[in-house]
C-alpha atoms as a PDB file:
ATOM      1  CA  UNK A   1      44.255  63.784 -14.900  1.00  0.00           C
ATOM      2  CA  UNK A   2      42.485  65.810 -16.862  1.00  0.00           C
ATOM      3  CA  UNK A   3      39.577  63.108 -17.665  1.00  0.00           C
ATOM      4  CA  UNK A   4      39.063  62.345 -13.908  1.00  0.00           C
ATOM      5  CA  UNK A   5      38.866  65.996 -13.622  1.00  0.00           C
ATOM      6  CA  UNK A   6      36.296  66.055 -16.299  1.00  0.00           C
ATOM      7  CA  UNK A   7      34.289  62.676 -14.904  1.00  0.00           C
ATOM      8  CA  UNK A   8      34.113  64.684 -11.325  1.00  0.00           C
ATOM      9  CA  UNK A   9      32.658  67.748 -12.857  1.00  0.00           C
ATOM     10  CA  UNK A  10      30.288  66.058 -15.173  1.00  0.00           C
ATOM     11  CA  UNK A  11      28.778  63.783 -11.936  1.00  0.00           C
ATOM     12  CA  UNK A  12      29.161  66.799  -9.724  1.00  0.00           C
ATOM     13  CA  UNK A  13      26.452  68.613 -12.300  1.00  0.00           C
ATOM     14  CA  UNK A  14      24.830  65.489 -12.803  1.00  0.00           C
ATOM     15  CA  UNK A  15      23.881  65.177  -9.214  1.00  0.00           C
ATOM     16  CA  UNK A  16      23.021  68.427  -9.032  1.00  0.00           C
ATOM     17  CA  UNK A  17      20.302  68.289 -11.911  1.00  0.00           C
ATOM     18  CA  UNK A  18      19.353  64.479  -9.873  1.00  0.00           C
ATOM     19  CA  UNK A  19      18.447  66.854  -6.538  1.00  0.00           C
ATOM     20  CA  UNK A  20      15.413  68.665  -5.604  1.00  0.00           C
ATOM     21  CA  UNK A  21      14.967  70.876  -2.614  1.00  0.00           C
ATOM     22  CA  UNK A  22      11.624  69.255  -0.680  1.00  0.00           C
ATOM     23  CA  UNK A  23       8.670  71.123  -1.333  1.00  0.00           C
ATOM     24  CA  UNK A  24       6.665  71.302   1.747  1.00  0.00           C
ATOM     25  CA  UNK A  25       3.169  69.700   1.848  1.00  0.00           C
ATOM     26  CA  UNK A  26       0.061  72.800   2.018  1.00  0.00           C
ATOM     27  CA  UNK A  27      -2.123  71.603   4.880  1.00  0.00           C
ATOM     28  CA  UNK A  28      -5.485  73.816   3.719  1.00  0.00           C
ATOM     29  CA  UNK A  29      -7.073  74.101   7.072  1.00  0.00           C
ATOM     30  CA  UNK A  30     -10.581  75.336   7.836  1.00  0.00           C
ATOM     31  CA  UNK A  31     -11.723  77.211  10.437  1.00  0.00           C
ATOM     32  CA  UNK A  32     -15.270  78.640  11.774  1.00  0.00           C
ATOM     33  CA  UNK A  33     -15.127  81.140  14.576  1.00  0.00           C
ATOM     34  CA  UNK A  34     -15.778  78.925  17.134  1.00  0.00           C
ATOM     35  CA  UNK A  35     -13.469  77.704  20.393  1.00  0.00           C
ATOM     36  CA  UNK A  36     -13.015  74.498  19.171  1.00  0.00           C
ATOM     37  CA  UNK A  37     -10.602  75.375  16.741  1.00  0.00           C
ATOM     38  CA  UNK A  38      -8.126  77.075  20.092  1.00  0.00           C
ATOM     39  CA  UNK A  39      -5.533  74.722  19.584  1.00  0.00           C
ATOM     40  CA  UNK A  40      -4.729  75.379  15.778  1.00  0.00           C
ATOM     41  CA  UNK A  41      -4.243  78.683  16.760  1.00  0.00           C
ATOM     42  CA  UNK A  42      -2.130  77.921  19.431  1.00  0.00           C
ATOM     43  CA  UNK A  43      -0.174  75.302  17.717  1.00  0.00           C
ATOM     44  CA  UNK A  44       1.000  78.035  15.065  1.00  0.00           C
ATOM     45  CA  UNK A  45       1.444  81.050  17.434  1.00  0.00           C
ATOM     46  CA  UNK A  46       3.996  78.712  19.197  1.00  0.00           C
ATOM     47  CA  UNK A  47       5.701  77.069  16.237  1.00  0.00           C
ATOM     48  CA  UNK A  48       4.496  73.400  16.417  1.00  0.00           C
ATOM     49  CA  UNK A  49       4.172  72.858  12.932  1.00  0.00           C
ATOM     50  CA  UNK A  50       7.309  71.596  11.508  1.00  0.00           C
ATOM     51  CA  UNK A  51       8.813  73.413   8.060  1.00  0.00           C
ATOM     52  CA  UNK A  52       7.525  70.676   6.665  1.00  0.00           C
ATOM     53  CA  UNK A  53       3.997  71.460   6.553  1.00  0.00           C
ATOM     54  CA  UNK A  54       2.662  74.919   4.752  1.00  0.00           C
ATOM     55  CA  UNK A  55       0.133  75.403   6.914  1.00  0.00           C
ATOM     56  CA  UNK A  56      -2.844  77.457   5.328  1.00  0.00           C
ATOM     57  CA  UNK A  57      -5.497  79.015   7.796  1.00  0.00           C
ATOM     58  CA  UNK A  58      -8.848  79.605   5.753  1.00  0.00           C
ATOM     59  CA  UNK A  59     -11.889  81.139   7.693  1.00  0.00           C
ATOM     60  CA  UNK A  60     -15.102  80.585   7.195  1.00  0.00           C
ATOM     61  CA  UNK A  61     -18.263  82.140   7.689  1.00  0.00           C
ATOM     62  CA  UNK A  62     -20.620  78.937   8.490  1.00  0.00           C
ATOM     63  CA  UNK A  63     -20.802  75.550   8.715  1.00  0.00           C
ATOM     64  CA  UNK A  64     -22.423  75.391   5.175  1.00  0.00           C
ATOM     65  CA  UNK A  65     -19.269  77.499   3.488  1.00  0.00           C
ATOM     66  CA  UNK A  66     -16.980  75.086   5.372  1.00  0.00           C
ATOM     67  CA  UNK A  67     -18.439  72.052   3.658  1.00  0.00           C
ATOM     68  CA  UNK A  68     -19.450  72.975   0.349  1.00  0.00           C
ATOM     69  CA  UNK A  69     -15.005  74.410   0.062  1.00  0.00           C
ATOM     70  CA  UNK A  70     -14.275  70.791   1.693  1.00  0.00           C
ATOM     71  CA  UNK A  71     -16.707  68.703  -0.630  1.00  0.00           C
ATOM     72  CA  UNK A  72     -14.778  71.169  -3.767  1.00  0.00           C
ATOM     73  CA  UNK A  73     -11.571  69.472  -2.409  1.00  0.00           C
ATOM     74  CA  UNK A  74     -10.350  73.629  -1.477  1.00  0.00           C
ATOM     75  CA  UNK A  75      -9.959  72.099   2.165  1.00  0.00           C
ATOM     76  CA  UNK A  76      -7.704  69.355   3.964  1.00  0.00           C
ATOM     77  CA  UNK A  77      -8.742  69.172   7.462  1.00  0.00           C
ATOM     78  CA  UNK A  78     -11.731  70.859   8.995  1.00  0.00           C
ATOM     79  CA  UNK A  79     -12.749  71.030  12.727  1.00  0.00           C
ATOM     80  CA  UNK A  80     -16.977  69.164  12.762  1.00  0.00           C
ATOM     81  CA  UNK A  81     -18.493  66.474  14.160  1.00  0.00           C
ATOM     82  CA  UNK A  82     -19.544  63.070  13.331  1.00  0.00           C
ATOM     83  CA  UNK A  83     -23.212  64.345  11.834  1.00  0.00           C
ATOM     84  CA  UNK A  84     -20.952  66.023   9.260  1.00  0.00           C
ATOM     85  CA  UNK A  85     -19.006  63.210   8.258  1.00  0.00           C
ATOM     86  CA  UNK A  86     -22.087  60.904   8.311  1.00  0.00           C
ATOM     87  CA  UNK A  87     -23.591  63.089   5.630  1.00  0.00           C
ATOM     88  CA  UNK A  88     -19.758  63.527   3.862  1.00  0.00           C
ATOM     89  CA  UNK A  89     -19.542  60.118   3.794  1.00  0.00           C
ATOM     90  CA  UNK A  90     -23.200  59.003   2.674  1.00  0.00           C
ATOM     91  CA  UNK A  91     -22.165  58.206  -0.985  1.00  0.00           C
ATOM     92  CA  UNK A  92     -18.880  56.451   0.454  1.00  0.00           C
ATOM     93  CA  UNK A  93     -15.872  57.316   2.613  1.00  0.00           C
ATOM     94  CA  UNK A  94     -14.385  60.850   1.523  1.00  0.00           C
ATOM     95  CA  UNK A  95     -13.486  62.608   4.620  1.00  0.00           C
ATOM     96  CA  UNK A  96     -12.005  60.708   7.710  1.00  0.00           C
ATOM     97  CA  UNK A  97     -12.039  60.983  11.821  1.00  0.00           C
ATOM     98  CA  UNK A  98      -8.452  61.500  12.876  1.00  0.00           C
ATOM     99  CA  UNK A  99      -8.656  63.285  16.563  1.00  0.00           C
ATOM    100  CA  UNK A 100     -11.464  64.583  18.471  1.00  0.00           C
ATOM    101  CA  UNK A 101     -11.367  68.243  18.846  1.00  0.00           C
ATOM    102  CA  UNK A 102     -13.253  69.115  21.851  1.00  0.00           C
ATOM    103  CA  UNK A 103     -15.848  67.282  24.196  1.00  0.00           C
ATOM    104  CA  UNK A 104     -18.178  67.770  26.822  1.00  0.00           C
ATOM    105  CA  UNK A 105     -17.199  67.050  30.386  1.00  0.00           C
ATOM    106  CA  UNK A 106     -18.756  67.339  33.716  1.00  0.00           C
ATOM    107  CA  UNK A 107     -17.030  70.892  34.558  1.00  0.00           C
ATOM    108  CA  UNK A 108     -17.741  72.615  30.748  1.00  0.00           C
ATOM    109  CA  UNK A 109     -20.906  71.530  28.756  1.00  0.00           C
ATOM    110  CA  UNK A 110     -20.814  72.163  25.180  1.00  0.00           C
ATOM    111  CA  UNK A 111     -24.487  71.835  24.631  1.00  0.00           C
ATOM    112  CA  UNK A 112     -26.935  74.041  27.157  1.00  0.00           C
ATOM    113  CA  UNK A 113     -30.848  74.036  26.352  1.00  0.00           C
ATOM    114  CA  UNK A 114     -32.246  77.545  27.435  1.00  0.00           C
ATOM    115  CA  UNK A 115     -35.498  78.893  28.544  1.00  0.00           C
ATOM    116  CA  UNK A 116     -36.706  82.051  27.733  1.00  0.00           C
ATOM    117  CA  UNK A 117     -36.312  84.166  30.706  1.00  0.00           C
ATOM    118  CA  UNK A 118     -40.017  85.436  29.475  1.00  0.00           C
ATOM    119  CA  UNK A 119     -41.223  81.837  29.506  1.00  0.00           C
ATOM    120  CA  UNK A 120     -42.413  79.810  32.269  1.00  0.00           C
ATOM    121  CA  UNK A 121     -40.312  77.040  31.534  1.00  0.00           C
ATOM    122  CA  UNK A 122     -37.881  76.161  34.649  1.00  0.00           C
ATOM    123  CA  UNK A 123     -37.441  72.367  34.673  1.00  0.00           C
ATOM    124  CA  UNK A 124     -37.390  69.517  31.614  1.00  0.00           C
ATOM    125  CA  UNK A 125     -40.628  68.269  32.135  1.00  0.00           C
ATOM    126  CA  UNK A 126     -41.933  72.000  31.083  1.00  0.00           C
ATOM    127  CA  UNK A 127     -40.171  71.561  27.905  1.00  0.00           C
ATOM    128  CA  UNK A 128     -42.893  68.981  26.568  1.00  0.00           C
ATOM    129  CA  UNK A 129     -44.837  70.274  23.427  1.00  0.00           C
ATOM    130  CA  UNK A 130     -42.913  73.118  23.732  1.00  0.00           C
ATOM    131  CA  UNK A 131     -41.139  73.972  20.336  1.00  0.00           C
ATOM    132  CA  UNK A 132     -37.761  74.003  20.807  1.00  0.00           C
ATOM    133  CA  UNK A 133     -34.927  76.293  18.302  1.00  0.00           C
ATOM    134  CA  UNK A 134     -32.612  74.355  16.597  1.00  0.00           C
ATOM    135  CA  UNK A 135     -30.485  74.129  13.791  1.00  0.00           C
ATOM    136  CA  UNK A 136     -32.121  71.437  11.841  1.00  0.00           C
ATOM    137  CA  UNK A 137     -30.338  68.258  10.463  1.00  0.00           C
ATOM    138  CA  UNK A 138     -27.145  68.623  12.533  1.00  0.00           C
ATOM    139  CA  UNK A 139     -25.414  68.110  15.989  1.00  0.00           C
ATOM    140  CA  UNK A 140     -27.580  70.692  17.269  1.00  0.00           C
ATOM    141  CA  UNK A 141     -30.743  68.727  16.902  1.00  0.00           C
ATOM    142  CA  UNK A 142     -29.452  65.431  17.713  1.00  0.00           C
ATOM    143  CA  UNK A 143     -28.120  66.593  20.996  1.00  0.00           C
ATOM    144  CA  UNK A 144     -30.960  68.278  21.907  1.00  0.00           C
ATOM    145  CA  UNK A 145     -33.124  65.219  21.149  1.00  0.00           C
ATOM    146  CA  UNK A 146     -30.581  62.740  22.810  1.00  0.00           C
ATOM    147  CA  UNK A 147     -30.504  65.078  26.087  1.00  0.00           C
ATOM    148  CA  UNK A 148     -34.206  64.980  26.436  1.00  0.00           C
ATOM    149  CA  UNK A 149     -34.645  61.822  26.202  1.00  0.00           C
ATOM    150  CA  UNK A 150     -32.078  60.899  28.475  1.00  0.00           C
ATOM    151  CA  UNK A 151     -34.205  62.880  30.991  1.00  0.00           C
ATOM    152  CA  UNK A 152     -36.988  61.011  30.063  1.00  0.00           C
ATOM    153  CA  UNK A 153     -39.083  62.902  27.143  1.00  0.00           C
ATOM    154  CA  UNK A 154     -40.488  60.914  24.430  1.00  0.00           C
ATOM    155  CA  UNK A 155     -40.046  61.444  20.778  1.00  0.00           C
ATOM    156  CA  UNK A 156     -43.478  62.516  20.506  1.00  0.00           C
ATOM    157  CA  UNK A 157     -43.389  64.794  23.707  1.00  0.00           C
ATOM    158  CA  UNK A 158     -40.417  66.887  21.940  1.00  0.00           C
ATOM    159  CA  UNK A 159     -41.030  69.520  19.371  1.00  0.00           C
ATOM    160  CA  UNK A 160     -38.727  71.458  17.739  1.00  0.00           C
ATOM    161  CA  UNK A 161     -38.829  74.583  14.967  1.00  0.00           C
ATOM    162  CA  UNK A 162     -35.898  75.526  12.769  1.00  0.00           C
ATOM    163  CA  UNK A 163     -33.763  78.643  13.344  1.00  0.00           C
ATOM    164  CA  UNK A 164     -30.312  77.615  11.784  1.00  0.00           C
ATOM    165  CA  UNK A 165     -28.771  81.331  12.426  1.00  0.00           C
ATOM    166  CA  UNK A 166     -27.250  81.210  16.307  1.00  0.00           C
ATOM    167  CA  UNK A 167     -27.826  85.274  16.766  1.00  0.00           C
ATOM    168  CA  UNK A 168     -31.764  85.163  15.423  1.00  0.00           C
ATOM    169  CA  UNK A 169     -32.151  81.838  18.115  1.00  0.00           C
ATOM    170  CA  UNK A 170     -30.524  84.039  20.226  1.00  0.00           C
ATOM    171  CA  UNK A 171     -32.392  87.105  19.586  1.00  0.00           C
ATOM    172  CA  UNK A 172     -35.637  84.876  19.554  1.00  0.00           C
ATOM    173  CA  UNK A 173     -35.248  83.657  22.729  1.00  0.00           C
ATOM    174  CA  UNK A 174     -34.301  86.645  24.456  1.00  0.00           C
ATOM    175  CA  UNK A 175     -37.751  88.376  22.984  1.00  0.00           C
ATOM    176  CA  UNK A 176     -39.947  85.771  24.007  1.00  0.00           C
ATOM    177  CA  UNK A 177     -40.294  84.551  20.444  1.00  0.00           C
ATOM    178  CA  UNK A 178     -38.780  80.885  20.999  1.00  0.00           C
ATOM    179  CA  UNK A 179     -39.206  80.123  24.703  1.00  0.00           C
ATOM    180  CA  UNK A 180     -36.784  77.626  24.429  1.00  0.00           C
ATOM    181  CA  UNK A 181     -33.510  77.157  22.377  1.00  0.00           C
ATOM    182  CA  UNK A 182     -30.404  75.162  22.040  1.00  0.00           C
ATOM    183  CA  UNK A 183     -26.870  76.725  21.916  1.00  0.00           C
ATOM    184  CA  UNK A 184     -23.746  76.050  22.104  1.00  0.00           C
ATOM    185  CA  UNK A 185     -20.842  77.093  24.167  1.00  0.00           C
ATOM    186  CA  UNK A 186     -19.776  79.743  24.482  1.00  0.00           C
ATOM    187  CA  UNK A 187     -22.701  81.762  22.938  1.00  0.00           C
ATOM    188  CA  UNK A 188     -25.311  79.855  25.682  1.00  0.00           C
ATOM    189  CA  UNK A 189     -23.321  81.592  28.263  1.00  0.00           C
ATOM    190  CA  UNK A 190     -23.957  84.720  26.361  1.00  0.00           C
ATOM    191  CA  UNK A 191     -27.685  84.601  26.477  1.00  0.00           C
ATOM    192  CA  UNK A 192     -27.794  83.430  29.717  1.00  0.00           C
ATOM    193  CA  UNK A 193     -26.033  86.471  31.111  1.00  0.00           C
ATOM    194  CA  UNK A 194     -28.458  88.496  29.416  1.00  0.00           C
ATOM    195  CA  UNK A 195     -31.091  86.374  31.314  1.00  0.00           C
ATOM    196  CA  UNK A 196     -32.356  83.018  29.768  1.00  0.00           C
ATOM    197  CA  UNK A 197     -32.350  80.183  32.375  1.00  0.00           C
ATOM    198  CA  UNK A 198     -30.479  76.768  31.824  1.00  0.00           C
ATOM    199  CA  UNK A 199     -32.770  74.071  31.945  1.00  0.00           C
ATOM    200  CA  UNK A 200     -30.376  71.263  30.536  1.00  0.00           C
ATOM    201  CA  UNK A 201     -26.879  70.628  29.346  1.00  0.00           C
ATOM    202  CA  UNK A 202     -24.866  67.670  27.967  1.00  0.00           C
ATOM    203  CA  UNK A 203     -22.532  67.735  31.451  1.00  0.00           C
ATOM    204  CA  UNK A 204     -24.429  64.615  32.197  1.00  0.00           C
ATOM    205  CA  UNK A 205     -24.708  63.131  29.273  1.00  0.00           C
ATOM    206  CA  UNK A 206     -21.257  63.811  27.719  1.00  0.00           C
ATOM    207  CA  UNK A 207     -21.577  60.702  25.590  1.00  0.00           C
ATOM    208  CA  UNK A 208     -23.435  62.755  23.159  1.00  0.00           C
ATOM    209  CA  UNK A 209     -21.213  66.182  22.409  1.00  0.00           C
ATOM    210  CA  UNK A 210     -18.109  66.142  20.747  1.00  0.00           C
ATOM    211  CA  UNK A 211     -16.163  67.405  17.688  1.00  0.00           C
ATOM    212  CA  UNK A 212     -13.419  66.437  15.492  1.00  0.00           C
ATOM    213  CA  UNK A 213     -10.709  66.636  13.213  1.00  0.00           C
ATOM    214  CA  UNK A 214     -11.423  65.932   9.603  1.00  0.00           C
ATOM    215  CA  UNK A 215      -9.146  65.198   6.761  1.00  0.00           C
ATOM    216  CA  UNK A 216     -10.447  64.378   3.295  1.00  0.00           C
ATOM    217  CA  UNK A 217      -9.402  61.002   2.694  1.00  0.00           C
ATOM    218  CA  UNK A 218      -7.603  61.262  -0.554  1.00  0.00           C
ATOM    219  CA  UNK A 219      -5.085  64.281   1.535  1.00  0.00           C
ATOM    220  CA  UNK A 220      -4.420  61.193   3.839  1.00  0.00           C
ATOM    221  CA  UNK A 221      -3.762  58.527   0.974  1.00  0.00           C
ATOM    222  CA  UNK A 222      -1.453  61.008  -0.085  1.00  0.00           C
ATOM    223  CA  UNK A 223       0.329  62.593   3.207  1.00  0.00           C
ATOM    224  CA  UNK A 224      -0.051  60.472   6.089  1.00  0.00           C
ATOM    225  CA  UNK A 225       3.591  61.842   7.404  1.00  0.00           C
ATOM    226  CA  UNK A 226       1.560  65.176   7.144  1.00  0.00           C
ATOM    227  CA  UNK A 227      -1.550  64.167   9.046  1.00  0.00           C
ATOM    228  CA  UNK A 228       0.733  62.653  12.073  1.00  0.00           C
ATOM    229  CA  UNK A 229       2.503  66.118  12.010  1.00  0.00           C
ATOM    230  CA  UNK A 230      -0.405  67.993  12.197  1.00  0.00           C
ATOM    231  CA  UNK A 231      -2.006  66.122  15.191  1.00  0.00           C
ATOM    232  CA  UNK A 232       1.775  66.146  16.892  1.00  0.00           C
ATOM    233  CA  UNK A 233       1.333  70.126  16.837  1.00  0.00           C
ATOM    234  CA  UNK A 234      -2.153  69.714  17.928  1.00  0.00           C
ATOM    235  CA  UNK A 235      -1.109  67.353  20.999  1.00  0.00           C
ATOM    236  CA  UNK A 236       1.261  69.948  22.058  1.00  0.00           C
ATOM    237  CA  UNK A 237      -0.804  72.801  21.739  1.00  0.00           C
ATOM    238  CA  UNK A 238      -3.640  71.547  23.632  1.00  0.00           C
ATOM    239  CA  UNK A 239      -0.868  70.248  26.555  1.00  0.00           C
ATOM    240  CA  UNK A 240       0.047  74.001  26.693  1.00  0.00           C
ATOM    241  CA  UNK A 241      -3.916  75.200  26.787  1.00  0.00           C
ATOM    242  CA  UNK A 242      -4.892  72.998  29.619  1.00  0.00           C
ATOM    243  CA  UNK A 243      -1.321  74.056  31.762  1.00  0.00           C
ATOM    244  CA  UNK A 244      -2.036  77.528  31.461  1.00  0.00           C
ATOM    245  CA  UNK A 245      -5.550  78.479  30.490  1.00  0.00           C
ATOM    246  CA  UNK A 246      -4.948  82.307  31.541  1.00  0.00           C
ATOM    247  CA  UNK A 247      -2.387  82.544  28.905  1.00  0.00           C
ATOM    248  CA  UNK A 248      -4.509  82.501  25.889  1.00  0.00           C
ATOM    249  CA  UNK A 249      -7.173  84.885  26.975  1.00  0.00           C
ATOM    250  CA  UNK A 250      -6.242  87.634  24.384  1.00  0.00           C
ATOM    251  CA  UNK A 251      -6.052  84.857  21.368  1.00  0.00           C
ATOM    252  CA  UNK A 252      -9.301  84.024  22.126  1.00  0.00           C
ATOM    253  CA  UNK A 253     -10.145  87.764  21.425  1.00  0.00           C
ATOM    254  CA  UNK A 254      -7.747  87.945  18.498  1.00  0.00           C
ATOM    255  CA  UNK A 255      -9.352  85.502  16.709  1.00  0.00           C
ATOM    256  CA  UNK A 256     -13.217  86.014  17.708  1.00  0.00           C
ATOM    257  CA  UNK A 257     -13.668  82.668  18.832  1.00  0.00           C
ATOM    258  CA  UNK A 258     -15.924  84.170  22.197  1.00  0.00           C
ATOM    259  CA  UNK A 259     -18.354  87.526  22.518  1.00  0.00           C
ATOM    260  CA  UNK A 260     -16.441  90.632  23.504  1.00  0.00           C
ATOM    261  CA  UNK A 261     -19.001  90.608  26.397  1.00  0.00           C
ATOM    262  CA  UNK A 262     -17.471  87.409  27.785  1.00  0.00           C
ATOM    263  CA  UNK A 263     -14.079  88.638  26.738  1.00  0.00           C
ATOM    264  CA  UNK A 264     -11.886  88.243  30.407  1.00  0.00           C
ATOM    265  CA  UNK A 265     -14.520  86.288  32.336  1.00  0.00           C
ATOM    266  CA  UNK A 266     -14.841  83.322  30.041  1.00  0.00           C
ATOM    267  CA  UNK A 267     -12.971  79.843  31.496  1.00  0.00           C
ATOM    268  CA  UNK A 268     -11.364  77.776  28.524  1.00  0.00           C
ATOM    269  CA  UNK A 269     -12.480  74.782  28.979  1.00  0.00           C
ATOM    270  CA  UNK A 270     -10.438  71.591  28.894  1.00  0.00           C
ATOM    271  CA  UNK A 271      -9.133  69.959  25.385  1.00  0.00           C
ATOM    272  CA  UNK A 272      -9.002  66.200  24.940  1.00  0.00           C
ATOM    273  CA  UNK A 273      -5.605  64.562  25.090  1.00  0.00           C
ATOM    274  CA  UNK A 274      -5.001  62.365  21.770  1.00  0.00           C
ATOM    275  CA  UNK A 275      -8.387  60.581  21.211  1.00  0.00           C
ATOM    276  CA  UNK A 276     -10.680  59.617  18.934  1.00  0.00           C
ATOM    277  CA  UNK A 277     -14.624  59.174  18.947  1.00  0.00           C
ATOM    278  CA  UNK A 278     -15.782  55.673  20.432  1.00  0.00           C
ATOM    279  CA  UNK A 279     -17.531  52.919  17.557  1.00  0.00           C
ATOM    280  CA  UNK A 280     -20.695  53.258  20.155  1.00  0.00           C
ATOM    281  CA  UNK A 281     -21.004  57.346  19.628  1.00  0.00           C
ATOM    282  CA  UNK A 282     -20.304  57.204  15.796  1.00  0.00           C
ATOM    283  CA  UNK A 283     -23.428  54.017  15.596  1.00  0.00           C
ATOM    284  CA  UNK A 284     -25.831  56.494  17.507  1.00  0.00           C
ATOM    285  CA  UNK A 285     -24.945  59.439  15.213  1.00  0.00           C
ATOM    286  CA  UNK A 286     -25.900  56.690  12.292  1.00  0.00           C
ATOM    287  CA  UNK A 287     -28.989  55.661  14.063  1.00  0.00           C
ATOM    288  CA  UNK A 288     -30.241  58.678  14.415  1.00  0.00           C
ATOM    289  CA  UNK A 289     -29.235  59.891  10.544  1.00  0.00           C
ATOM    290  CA  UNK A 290     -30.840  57.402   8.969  1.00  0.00           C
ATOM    291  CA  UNK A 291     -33.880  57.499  11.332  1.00  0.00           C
ATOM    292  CA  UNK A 292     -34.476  60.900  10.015  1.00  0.00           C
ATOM    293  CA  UNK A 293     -33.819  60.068   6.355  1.00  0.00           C
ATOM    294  CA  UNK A 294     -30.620  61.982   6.261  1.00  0.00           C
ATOM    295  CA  UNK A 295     -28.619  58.563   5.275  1.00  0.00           C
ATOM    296  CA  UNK A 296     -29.818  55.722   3.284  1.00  0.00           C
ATOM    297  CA  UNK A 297     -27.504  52.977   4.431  1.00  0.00           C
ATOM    298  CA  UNK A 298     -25.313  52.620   7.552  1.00  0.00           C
ATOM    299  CA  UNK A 299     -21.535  53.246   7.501  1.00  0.00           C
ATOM    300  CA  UNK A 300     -19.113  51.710   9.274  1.00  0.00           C
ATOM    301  CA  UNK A 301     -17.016  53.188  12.481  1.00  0.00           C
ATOM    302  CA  UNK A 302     -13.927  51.746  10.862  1.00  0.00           C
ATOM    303  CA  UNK A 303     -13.832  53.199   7.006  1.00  0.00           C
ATOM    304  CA  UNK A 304     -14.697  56.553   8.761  1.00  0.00           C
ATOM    305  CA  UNK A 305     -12.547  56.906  12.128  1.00  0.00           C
ATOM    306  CA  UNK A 306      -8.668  56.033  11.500  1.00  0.00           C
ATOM    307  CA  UNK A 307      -6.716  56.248  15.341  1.00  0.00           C
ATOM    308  CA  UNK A 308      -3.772  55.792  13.651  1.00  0.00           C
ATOM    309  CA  UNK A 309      -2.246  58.966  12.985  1.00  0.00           C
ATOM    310  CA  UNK A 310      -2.245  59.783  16.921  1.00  0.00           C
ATOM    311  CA  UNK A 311       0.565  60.539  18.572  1.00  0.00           C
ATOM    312  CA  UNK A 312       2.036  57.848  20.515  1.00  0.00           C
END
């Protein structure tokens, strides 16, 4: 008796030693100051991430902060757009397309060129020759180039000068300095309540304007289960956004993401439902890289843009 006594204890403390507790995987997430980013917010206030996931919220300042911590490998998932992860993925595929994030749509343009309202400028034809602020080598300028020549411009009809900071393009075009600019939501709505005139947005052209959800490749190797968690909490958070916009109108404050002057006036626009880009908007992102020398060789829709990890 006493030996089977003995043979219990010893594989009772045997399987003890054998059994580990489930660490939870750290999801290192990224996030600019910008609405785009709504739903992670969201998703956490209301509890959508499973125990499972550690879910780490890092801020950052700019666009350039954002990638130089995600090419470091101090980042998981960021919120960009496919102009980022052309350039990521230049060498070869490092970061990877899981979800869109947010996209233009007939009713709320992410992308609004502005006139001075000390120009003259008051249709797209006045726009030609006229040096235009962007934020050079990114989404900015490719929209901005896209949408004009959509509306007819050509290439050599559009000029453009480089002011990467959003509040000195702002500030610029307010003084007269740029009489024209590109900005995005919702800081276009911002200048133009302090008087600069829309000339064009990407409400027509929504083909061009969206952003995404980026994981570094070698997270997803490693955590798939995690990735499909993360977009599950995403999916629900943006089902609760577009139910009730109303409800969120202090987050939005909480966490900067619009001006304190727009601050109970501003519409939340709608969030795309489990998506990702199409192969025909990731090709014309390539075109255009490696037309302006920012990519050597072309890279394919499918080692960069994985729908798999979408909820069902």
């Amino acid at each position: 008796m006493r030996r089977v006594i003995l043979l219990l204890l010893l594989v009772l403390l045997f399987s003890c030693q054998l059994y580990r507790p489930t660490q939870p995987t750290t999801v290192r997430v990224g996030v600019l100051p910008i609405l785009d980013v709504l739903p992670i917010y969201v998703a956490e206030a209301q509890g959508y991430f499973p125990k499972e996931l550690k879910l780490e919220i890092i801020p950052v300042a700019s666009a350039a902060e954002r990638d130089q911590l995600m090419s470091a490998g101090q980042l998981d998932v960021v919120v960009n757009d496919l102009l980022s992860v052309a350039l990521y993925n230049k060498e070869k595929p490092t970061v990877l397309v899981v979800r869109t994030a947010r996209a233009a749509t007939p009713s709320f343009p992410q992308f609004y060129i502005l006139a001075s309202p000390k120009s003259e400028i008051r249709k797209v034809e006045d726009l030609k020759g006229i040096a235009i602020g962007i934020s050079e080598a990114t989404i900015i300028q490719y929209v901005t180039e896209r949408l004009l020549q959509a509306e007819g411009l050509k290439p050599e009809e559009i000029k453009e000068v480089p002011v990467p900071r959003i509040p000195d393009r702002m500030a610029a075009l307010s003084s007269g300095d740029l009489k024209a600019a590109t900005l995005p939501d919702p800081m276009a709505l911002l200048a133009m309540q302090q008087g600069a005139r829309l000339i064009l947005d990407d409400s027509r052209y929504p083909f061009y304007s969206l952003s995404v959800y980026s994981f570094r490749k070698a997270f997803v190797q490693e955590h798939p289960e995690a990735v499909r968690a993360f977009l599950l909490a995403i999916e629900k958070a943006v089902k609760d956004i577009n139910s009730d916009k109303g409800r969120w109108a202090g987050l939005l404050v909480e966490k900067k993401l619009v001006p304190p002057a727009l601050s109970g006036s501003y519409t939340i626009p709608d969030f795309p439902l489990a998506s990702v880009p199409k192969k025909e908007q990731w090709d014309d992102v390539i075109n255009w890289a490696m037309k302006k020398g920012l990519i050597q060789t072309r890279l394919a829709y499918e080692e960069s843009v994985k729908a798999e990890f979408l909820p069902k």
